[in-house]
Every structure is written in structure tokens, then in C-alpha cells.
Protein backbone atom coordinates (compact mmCIF):
# COMPACT_ATOMS: atom_id res chain seq x y z
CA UNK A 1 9.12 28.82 -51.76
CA UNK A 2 7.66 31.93 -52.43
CA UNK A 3 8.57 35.06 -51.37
CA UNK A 4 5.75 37.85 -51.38
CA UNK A 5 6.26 41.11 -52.31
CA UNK A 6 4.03 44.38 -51.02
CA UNK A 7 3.80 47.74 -52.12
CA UNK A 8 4.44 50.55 -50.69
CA UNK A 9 4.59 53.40 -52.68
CA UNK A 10 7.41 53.30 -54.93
CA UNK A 11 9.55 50.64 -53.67
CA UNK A 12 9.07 46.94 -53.78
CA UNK A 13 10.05 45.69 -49.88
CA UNK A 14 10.22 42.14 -49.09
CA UNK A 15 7.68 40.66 -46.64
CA UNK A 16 8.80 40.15 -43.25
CA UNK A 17 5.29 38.25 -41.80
CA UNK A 18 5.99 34.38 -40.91
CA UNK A 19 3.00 31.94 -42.37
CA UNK A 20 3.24 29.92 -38.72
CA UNK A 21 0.14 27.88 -40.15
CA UNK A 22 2.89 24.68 -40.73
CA UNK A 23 3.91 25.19 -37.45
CA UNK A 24 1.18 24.52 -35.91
CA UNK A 25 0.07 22.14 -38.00
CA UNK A 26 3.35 20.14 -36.60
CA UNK A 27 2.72 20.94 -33.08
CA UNK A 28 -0.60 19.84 -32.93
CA UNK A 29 0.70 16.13 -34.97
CA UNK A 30 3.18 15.88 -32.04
CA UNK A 31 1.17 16.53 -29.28
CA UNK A 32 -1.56 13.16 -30.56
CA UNK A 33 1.58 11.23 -30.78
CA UNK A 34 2.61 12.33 -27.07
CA UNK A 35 -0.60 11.87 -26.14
CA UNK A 36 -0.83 8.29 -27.89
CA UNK A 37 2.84 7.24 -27.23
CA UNK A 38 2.45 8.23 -23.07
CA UNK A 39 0.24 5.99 -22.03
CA UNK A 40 2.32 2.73 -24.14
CA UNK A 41 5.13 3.90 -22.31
CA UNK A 42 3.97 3.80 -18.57
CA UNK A 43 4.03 0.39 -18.12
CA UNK A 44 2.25 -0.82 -14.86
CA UNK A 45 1.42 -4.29 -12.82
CA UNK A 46 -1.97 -5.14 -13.87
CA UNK A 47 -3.52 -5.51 -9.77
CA UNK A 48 -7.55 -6.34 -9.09
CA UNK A 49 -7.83 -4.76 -6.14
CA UNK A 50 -10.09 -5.52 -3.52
CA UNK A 51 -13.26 -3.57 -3.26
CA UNK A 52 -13.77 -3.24 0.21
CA UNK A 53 -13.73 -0.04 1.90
CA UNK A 54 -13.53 -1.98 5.69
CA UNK A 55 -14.32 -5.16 6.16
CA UNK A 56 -15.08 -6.52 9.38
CA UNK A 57 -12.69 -8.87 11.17
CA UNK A 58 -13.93 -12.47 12.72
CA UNK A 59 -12.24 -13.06 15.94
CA UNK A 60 -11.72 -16.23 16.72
CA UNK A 61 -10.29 -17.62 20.28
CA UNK A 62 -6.99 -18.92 18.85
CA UNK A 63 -6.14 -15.45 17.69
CA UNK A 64 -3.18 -13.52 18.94
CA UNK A 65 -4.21 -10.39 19.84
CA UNK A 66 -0.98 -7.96 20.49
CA UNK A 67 -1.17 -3.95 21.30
CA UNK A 68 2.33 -2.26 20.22
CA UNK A 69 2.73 1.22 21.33
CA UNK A 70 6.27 3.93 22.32
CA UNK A 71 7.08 3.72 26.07
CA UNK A 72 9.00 5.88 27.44
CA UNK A 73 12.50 7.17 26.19
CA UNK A 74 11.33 6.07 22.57
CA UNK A 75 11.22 2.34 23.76
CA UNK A 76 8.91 0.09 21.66
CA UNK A 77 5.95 -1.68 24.38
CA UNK A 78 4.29 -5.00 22.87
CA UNK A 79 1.43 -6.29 24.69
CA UNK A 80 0.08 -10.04 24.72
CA UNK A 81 -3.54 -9.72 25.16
CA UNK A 82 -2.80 -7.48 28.51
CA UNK A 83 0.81 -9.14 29.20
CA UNK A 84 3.62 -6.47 28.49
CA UNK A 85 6.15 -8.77 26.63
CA UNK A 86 9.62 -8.23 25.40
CA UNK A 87 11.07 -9.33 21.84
CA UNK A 88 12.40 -12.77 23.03
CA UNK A 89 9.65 -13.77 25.03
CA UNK A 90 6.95 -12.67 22.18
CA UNK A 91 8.93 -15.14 19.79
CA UNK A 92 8.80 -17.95 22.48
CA UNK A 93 5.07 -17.41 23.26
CA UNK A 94 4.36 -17.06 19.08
CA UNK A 95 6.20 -19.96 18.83
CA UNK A 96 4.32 -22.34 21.43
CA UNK A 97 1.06 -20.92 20.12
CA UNK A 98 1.66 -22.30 16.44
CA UNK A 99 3.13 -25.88 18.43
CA UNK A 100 0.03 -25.94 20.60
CA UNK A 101 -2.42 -25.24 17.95
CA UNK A 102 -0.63 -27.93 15.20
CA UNK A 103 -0.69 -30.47 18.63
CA UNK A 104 -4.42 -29.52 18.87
CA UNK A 105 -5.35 -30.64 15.55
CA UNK A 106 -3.14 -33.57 15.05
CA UNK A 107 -0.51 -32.86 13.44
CA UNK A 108 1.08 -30.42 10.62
CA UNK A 109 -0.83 -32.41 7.83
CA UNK A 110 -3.83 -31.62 9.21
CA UNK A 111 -3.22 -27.72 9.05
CA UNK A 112 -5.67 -25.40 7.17
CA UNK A 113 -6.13 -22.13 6.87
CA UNK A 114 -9.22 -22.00 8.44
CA UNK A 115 -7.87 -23.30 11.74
CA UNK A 116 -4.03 -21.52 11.86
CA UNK A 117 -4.45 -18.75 14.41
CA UNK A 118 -3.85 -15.06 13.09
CA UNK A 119 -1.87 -12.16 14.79
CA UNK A 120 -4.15 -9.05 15.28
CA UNK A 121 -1.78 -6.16 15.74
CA UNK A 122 -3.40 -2.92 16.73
CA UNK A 123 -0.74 -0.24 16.62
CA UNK A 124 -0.98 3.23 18.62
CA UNK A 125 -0.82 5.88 15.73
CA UNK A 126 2.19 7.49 17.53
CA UNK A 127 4.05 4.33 17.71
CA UNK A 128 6.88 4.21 15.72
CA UNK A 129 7.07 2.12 12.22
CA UNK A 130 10.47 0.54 13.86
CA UNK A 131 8.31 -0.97 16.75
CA UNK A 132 4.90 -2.20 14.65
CA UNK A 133 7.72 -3.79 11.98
CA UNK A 134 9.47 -5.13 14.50
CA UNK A 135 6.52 -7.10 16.16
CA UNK A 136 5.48 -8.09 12.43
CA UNK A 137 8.72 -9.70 11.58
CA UNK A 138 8.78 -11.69 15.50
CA UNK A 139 5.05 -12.58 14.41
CA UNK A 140 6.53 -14.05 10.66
CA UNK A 141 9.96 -15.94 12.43
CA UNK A 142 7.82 -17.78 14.97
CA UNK A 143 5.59 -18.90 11.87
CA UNK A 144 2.28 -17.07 11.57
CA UNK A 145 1.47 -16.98 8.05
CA UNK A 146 -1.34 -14.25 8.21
CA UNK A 147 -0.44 -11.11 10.60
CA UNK A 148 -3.05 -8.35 10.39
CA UNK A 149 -3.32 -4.50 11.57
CA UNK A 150 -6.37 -4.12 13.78
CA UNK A 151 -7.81 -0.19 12.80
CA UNK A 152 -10.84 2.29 13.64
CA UNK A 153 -12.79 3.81 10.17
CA UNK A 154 -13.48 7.03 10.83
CA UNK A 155 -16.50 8.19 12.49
CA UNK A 156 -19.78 8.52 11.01
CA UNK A 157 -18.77 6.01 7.90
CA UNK A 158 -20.39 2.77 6.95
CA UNK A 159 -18.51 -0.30 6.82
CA UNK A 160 -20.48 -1.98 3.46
CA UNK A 161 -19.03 -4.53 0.87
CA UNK A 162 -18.99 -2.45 -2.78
């Protein structure tokens, strides 16, 4: 290294000005690595999602169609078609559905997807999570393989395919 000398008048001072060019020079190698090595490190799930904005829903007469909203005192309400149920009796009815339906067909081995009923919840959007889960998980024990939430797009919005 060199160190420069200036001149001023009679004496010969040392320069005290920092060449910061190599500084930068390092900076700016460090930030393209960050900006290379960032996106290596977030790793991710590669998910296709689905390109649907709202799709409409077929209903079909075997469907379950259940309305969960908060009663009173913070109580959870669960409606079967228009039938207030409670837990116990929304796990028998679930169950006799899925018995009635594989009885209707001929048997388990005859089973599709096209003809298992669905549950169609439609939640109030003050309801509790505690009381939409809840009806969810008495929907999965009885055996319904597809449970669905039942909601209203926005006004004014189209419901296309992208």
C-alpha cells in the first residue's frame, strides 16, 4: 500500500481521505450473492393450484345440507336441512345417511365417488371456528369423505373458470 502525501506549504502531511472504491466494490459482490443465495434457500412445496376464482356447486338430492351458526350464550346451533340437531344425533343421522346410501346402491363395492353424498356446510360468518370444526370433524367420524363450505362471492363479481 501506498500512502499519499499532499502539500501544503512547507510541510509534508499524510493523507487522511479513505479510497472506499474496494468497499463498495465488496458490497455490491455480496449483495448478487444474497440476492442469488435467497431464493436457494427458501425452500417451498411445489402446489398447482386450482384456477378457479368460484366455481359453482352441483347439488344433488343425497347431499347433506347443514347450517351451523352461535346460539345464544356462545352455544354452537347445527341445522339438518331445517332440523336443529345436537352433536350426537348429527353423528347418528350422518351415520344412517352413508348406511342408507351404500344399501341403495348395493353394497360398499359398488361405491363411487360420483354417487357418495357430500356435506354442504354453510357457516354464519359470526359463528365461531370451534362450532364449524366441530360439525366438520362429526361430518368425517360418521364417514363422509368430501365435506364442503357452502359461501356467497361478493357482489357484483363473475363466477368464470380462468
Amino acid at each position: 500500500m501506498a500512502m499519499g502525501v499532499s502539500q501544503d506549504g512547507d510541510e509534508d502531511v499524510p493523507m487522511s481521505d479513505i479510497n472506499v472504491t474496494p468497499l463498495v466494490d465488496v458490497m455490491l459482490v455480496l449483495l448478487i450473492i444474497f440476492l442469488i443465495a435467497v431464493p436457494v434457500v427458501l425452500q417451498t412445496v411445489p402446489v398447482s393450484l386450482p384456477k378457479v376464482r368460484y366455481e359453482a356447486t352441483t347439488t344433488k338430492p343425497e347431499n347433506v345440507n347443514l347450517s351451523v351458526k352461535a346460539g345464544p350464550g356462545g352455544e354452537c346451533e347445527v341445522y339438518w336441512n331445517l332440523t336443529k340437531v345436537d352433536s350426537k344425533e348429527l353423528l347418528d343421522r350422518a351415520v344412517k345417511k352413508l348406511e342408507d346410501t351404500i344399501t341403495a346402491v348395493g353394497g360398499v363395492d359398488n361405491i363411487t365417488e360420483e354417487n357418495m353424498p357430500e356435506a354442504h356446510i354453510r357457516g354464519d360468518i359470526n359463528t365461531p371456528y370451534r362450532c364449524i370444526g366441530g360439525a366438520v370433524f362429526t361430518m368425517q367420524r360418521a364417514g363422509f369423505a368430501r365435506v364442503g363450505f357452502i359461501s356467497e362471492p361478493p357482489a357484483g363479481q363473475v363466477t368464470t373458470r380462468l
